[in-house]
N, C-alpha and C. Protein backbone atom coordinates (compact mmCIF):
# COMPACT_ATOMS: atom_id res chain seq x y z
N UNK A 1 -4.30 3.42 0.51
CA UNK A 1 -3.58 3.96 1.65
C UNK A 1 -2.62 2.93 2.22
N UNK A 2 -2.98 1.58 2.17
CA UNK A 2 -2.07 0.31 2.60
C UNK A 2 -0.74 0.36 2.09
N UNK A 3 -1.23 0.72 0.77
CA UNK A 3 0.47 0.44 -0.09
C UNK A 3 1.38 1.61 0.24
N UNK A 4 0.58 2.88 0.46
CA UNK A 4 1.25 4.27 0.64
C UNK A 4 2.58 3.90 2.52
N UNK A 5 1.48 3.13 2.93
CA UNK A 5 1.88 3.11 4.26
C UNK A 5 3.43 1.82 4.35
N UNK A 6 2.80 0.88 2.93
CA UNK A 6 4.07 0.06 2.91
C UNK A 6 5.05 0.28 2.31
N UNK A 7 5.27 1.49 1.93
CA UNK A 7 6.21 1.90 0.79
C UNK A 7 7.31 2.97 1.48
N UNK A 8 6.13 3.77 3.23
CA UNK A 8 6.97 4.19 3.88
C UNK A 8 7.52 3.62 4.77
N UNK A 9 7.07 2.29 5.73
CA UNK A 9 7.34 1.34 6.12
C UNK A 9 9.17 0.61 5.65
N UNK A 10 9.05 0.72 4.10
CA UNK A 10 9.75 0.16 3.31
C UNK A 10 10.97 0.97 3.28
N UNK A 11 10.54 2.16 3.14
CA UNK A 11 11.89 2.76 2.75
C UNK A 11 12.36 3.51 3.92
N UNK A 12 11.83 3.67 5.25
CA UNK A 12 12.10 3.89 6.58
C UNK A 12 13.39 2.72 6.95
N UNK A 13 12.17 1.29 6.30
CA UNK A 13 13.69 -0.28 6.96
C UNK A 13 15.13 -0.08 6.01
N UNK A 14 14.59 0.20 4.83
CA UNK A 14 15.83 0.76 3.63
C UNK A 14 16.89 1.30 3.52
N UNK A 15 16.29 2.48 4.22
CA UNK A 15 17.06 3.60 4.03
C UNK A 15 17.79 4.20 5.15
N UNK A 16 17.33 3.46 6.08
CA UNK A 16 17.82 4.40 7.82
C UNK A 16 18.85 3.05 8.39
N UNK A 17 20.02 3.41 8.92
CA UNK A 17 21.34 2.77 9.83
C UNK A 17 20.52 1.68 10.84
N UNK A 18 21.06 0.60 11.14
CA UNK A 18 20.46 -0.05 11.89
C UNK A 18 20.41 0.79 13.43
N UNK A 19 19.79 0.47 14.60
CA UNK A 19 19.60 0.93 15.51
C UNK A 19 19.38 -0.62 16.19
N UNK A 20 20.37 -0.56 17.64
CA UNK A 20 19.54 -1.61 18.60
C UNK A 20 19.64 -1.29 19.92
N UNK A 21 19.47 0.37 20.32
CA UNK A 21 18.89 0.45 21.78
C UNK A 21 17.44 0.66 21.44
N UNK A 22 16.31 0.16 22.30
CA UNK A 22 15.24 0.54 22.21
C UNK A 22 14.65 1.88 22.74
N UNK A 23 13.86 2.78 21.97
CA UNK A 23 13.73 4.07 22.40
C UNK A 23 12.57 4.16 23.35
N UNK A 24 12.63 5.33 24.48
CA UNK A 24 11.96 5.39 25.85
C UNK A 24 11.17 6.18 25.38
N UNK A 25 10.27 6.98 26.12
CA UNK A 25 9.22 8.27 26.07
C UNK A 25 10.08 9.38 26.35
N UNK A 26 10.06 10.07 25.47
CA UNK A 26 10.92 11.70 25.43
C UNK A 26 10.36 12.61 26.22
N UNK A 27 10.87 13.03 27.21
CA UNK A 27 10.51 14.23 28.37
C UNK A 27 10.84 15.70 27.83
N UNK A 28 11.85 15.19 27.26
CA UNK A 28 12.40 17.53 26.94
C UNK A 28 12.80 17.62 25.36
N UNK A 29 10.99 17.33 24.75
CA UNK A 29 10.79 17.95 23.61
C UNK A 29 9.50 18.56 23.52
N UNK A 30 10.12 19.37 22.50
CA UNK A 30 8.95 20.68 22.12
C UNK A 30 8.04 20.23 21.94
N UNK A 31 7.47 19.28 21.11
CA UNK A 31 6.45 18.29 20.70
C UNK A 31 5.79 17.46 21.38
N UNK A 32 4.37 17.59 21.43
CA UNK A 32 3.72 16.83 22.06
C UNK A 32 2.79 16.29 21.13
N UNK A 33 2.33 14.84 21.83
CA UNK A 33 1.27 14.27 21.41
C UNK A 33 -0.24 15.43 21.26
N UNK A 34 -0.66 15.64 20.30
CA UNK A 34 -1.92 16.08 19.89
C UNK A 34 -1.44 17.70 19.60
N UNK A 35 -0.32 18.16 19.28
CA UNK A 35 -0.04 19.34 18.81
C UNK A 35 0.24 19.10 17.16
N UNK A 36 -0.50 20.22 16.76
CA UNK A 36 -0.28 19.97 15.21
C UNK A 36 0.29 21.12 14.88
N UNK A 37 1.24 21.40 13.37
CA UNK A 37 1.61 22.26 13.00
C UNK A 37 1.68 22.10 11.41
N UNK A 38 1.82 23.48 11.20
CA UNK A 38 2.30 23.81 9.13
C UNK A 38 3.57 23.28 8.96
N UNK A 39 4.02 22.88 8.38
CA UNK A 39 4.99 23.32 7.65
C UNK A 39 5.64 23.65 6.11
N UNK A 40 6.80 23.59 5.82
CA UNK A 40 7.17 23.98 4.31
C UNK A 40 7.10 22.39 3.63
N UNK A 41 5.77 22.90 2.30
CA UNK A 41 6.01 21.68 1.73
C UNK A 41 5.85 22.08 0.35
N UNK A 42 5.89 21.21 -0.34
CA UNK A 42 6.72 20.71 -1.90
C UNK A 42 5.59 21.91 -2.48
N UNK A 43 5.91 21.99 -4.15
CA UNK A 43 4.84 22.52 -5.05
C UNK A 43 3.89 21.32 -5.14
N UNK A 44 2.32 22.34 -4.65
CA UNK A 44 1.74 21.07 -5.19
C UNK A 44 0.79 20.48 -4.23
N UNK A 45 1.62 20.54 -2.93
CA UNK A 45 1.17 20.25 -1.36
C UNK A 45 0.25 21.80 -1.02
N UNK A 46 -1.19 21.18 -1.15
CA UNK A 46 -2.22 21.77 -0.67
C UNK A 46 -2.02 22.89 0.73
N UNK A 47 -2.32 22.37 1.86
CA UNK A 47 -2.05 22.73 3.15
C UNK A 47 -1.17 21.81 3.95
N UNK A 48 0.10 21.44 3.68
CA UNK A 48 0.79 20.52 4.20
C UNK A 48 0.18 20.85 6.24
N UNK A 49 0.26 19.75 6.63
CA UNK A 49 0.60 19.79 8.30
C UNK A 49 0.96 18.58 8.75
N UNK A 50 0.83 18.78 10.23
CA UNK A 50 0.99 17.42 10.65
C UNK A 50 0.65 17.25 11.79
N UNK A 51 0.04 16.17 12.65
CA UNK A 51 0.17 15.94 13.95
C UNK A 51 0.98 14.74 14.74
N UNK A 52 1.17 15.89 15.74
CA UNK A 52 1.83 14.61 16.32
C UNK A 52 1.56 13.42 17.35
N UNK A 53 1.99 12.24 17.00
CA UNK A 53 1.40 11.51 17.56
C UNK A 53 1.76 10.86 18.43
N UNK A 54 3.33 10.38 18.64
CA UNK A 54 4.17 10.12 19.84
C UNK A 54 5.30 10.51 19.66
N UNK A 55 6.47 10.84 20.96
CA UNK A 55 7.33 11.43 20.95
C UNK A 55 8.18 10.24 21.73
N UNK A 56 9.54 9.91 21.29
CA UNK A 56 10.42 8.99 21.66
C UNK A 56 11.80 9.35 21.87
N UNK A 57 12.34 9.09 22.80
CA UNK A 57 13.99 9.08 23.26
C UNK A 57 14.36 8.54 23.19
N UNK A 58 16.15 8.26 22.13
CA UNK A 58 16.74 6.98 21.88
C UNK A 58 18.15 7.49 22.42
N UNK A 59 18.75 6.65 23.26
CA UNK A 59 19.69 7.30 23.66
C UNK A 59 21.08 7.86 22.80
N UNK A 60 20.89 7.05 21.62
CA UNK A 60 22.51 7.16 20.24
C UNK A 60 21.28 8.27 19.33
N UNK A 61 19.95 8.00 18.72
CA UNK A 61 19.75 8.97 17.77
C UNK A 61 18.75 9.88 18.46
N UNK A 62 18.66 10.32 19.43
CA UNK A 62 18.14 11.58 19.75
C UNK A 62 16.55 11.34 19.77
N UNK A 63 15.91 12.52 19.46
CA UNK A 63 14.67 12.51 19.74
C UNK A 63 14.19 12.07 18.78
N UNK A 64 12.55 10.82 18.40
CA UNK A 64 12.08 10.38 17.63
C UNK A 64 10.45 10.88 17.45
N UNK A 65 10.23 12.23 16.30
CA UNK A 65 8.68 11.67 16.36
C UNK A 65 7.96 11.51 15.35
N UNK A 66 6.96 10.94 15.78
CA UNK A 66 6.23 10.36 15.25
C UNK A 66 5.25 10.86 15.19
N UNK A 67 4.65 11.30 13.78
CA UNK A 67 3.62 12.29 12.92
C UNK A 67 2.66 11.05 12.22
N UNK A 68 1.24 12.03 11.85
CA UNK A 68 0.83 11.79 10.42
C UNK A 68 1.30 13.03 9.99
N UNK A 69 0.72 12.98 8.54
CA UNK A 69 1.24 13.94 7.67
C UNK A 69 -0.48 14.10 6.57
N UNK A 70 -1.02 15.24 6.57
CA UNK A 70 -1.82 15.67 5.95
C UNK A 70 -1.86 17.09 5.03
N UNK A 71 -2.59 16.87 3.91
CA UNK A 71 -2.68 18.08 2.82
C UNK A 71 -1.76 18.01 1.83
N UNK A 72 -0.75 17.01 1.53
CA UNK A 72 0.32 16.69 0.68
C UNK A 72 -0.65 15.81 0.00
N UNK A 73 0.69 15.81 -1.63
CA UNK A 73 -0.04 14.56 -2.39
C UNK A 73 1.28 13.67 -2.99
N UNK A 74 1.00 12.57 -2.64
CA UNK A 74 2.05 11.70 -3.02
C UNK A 74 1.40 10.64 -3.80
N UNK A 75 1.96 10.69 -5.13
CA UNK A 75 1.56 9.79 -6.16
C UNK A 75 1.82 7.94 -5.55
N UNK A 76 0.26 7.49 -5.78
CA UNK A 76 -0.25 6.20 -5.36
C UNK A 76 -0.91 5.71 -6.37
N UNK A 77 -0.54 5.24 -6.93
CA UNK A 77 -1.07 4.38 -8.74
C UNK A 77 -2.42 3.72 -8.19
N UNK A 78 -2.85 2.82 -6.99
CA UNK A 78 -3.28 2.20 -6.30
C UNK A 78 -4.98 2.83 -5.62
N UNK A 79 -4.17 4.48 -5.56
CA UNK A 79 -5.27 5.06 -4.70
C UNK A 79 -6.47 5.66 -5.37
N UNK A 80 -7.87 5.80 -5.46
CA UNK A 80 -8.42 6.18 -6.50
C UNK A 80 -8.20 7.52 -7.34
N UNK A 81 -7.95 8.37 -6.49
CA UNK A 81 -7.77 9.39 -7.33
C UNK A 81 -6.30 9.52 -8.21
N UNK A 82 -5.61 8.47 -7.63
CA UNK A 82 -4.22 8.28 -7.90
C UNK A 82 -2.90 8.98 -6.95
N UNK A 83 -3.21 9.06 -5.86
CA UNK A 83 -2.73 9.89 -5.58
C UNK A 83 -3.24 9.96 -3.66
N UNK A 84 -2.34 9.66 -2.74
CA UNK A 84 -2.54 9.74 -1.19
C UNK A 84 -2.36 11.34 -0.73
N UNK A 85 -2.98 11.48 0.02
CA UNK A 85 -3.16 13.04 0.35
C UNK A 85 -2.57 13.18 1.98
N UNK A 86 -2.57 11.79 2.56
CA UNK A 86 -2.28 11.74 3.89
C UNK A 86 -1.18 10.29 4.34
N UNK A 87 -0.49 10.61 5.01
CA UNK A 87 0.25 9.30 5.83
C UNK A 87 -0.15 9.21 7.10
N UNK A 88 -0.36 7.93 7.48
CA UNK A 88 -1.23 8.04 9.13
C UNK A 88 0.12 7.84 10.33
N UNK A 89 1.18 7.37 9.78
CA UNK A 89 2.18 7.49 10.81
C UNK A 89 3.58 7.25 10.04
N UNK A 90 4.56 8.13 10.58
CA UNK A 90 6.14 9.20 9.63
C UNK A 90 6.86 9.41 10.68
N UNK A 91 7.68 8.24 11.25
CA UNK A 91 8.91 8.48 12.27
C UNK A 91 10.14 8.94 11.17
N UNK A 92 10.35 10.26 12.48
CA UNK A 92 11.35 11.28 11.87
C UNK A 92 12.29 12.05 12.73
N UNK A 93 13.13 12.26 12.78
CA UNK A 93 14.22 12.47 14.17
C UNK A 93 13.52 14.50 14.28
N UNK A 94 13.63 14.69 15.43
CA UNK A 94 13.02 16.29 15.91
C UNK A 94 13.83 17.15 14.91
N UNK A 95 15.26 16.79 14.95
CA UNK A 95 16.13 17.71 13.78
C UNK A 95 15.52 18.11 12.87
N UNK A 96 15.13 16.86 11.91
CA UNK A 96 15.11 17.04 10.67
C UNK A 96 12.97 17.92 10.75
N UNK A 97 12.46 17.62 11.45
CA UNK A 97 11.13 18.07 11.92
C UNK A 97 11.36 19.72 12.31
N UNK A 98 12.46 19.80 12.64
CA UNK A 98 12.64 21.49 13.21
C UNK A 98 13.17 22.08 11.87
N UNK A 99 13.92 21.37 10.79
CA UNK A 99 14.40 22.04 9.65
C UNK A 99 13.16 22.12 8.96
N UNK A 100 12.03 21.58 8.76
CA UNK A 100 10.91 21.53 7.91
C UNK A 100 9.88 22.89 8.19
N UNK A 101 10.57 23.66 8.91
CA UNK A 101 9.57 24.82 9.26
C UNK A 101 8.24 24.91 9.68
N UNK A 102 8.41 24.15 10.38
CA UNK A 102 7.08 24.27 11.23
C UNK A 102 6.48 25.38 12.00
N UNK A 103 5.06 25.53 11.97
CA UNK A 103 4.46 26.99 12.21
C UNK A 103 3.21 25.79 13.39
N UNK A 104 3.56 25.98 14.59
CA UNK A 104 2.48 25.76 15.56
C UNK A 104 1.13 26.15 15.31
N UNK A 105 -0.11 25.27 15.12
CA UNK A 105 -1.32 25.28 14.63
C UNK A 105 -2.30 25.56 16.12
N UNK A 106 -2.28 24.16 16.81
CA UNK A 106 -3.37 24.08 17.57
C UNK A 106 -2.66 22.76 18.52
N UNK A 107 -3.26 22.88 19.64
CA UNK A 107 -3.11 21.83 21.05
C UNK A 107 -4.16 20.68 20.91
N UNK A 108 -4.07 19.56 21.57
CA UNK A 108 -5.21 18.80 21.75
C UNK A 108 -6.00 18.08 20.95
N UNK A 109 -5.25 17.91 19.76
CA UNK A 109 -6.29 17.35 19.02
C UNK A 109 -6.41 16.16 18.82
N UNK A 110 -7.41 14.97 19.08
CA UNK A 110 -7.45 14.01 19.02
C UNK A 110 -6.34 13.18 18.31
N UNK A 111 -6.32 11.91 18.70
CA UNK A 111 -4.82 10.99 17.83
C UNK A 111 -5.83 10.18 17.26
N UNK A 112 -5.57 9.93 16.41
CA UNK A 112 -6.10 8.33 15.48
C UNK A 112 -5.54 7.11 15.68
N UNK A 113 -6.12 6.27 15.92
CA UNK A 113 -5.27 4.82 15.71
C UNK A 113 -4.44 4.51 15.37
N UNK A 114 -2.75 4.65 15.89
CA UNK A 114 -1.86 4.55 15.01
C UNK A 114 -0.78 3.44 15.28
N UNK A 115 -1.41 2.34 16.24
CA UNK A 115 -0.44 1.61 17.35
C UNK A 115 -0.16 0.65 16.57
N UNK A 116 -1.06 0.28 15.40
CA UNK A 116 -0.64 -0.55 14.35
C UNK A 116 1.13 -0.35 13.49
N UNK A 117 0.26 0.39 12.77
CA UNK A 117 1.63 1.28 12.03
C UNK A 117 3.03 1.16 12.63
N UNK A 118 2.66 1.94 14.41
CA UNK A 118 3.65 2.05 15.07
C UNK A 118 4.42 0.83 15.41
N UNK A 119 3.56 -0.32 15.65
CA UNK A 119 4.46 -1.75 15.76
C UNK A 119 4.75 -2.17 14.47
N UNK A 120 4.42 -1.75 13.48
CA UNK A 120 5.03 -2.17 12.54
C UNK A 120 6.43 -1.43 12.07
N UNK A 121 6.66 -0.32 12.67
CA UNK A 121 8.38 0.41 12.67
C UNK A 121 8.94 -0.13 13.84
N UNK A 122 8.21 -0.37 14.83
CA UNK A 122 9.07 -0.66 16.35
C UNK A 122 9.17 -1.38 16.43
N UNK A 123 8.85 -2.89 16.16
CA UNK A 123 9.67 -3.79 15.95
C UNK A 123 10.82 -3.87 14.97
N UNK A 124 11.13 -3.89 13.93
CA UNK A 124 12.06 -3.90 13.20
C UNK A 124 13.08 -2.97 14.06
N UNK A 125 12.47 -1.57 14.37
CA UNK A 125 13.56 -0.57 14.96
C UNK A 125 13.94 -1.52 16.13
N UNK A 126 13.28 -1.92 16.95
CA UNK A 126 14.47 -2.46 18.16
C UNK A 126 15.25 -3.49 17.84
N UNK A 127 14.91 -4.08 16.51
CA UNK A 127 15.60 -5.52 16.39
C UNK A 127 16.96 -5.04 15.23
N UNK A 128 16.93 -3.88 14.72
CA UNK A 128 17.78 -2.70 14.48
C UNK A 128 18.05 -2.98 13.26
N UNK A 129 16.38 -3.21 12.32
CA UNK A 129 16.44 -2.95 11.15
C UNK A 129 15.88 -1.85 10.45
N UNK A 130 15.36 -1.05 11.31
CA UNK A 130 14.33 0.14 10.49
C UNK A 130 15.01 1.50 11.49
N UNK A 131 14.73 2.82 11.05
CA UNK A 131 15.25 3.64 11.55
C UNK A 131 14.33 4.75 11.32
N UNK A 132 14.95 5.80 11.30
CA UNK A 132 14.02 6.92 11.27
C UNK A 132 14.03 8.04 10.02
N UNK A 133 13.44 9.05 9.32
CA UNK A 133 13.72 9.55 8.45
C UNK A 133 14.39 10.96 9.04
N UNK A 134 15.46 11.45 8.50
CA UNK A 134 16.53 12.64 8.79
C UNK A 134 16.86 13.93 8.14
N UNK A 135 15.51 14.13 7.07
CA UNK A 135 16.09 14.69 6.07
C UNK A 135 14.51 16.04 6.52
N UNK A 136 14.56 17.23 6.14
CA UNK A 136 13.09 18.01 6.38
C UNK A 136 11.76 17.23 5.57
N UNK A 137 10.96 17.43 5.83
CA UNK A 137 9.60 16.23 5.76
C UNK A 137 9.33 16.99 3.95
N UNK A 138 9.72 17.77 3.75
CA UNK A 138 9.45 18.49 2.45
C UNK A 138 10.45 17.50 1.27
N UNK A 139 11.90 17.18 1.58
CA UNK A 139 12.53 16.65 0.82
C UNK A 139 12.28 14.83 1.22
N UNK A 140 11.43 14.64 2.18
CA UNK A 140 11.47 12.68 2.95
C UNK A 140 10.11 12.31 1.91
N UNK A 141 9.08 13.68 1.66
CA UNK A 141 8.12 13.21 0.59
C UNK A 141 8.12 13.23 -0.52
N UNK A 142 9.40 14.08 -1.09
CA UNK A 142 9.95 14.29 -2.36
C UNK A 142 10.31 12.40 -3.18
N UNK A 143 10.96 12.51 -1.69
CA UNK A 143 11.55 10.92 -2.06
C UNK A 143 10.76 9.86 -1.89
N UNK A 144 9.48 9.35 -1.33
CA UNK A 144 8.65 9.26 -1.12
C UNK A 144 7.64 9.22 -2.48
N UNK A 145 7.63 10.42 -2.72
CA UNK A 145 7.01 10.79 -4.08
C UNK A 145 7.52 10.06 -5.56
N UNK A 146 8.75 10.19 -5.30
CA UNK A 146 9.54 9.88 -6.63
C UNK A 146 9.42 8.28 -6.79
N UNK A 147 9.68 7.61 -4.97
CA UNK A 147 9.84 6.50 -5.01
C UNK A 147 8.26 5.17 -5.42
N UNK A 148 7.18 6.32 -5.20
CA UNK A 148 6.28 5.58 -5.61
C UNK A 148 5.61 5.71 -7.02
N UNK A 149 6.71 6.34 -7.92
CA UNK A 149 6.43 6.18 -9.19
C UNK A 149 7.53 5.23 -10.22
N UNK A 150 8.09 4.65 -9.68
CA UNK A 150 8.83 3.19 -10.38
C UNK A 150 8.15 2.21 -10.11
């Protein structure tokens, strides 16, 4: 799961525009902490969902949140079965989260430990090397997917 998490880590600092305002707590989004939902995912992806785990306001890229991601499978050479079924934290702008078709599940559901993870994107993001993923969460694991088989 370490490597799964450094590979999104990796290609979050990679792949996303630098950023150097630091992002606030988001007031007027749909999304809240401990709401989970479905959405559209790949062939292959079991019961894709996700919860959410914090919600962020950046004043240049809009709303930021921040998910795990469960019921997908993303090839992990590393993992025993070969293969991660879950990401414990997936900063992703609300856009690209509203194109992924999301179907509202349930309220309230506990958060997991994720403050680790999270300083490990938020620093780089304020020092405006890491950014966010923009693309629907169906095509960010595609790439994701592909990328952890080289």
């Amino acid at each position: 799961m370490k490597s799964l998490v450094g590979i999104v880590a990796l290609l979050a600092l990679a792949g996303c525009a630098k950023k150097t305002v630091p992002p606030q707590a988001a007031i007027n989004s749909k999304y809240h902490p401990g709401d989970e939902y479905s959405f559209a995912g790949r062939k292959g992806d079991e019961n894709p969902h996700f919860l959410v785990l914090k919600v962020d306001a950046h004043p240049k890229e809009g709303t930021i949140v921040h998910v795990a991601i469960n019921g997908v499978r993303i090839t992990n050479p590393k993992a025993p079965k070969g293969y991660s079924d879950s990401i414990g934290h997936f900063p992703i702008s609300e856009g690209a989260l509203d194109q992924s078709g999301p179907k509202f599940l349930k309220t309230g559901s506990p958060l997991p430990d994720f403050k680790d993870a999270y300083q490990l994107w938020r620093k780089p993001f304020d020092e405006g090397q890491a950014g966010m993923w923009t693309a629907p969460l169906a095509e960010c694991l595609q790439a994701l997917d592909d990328a952890s088989k080289r």
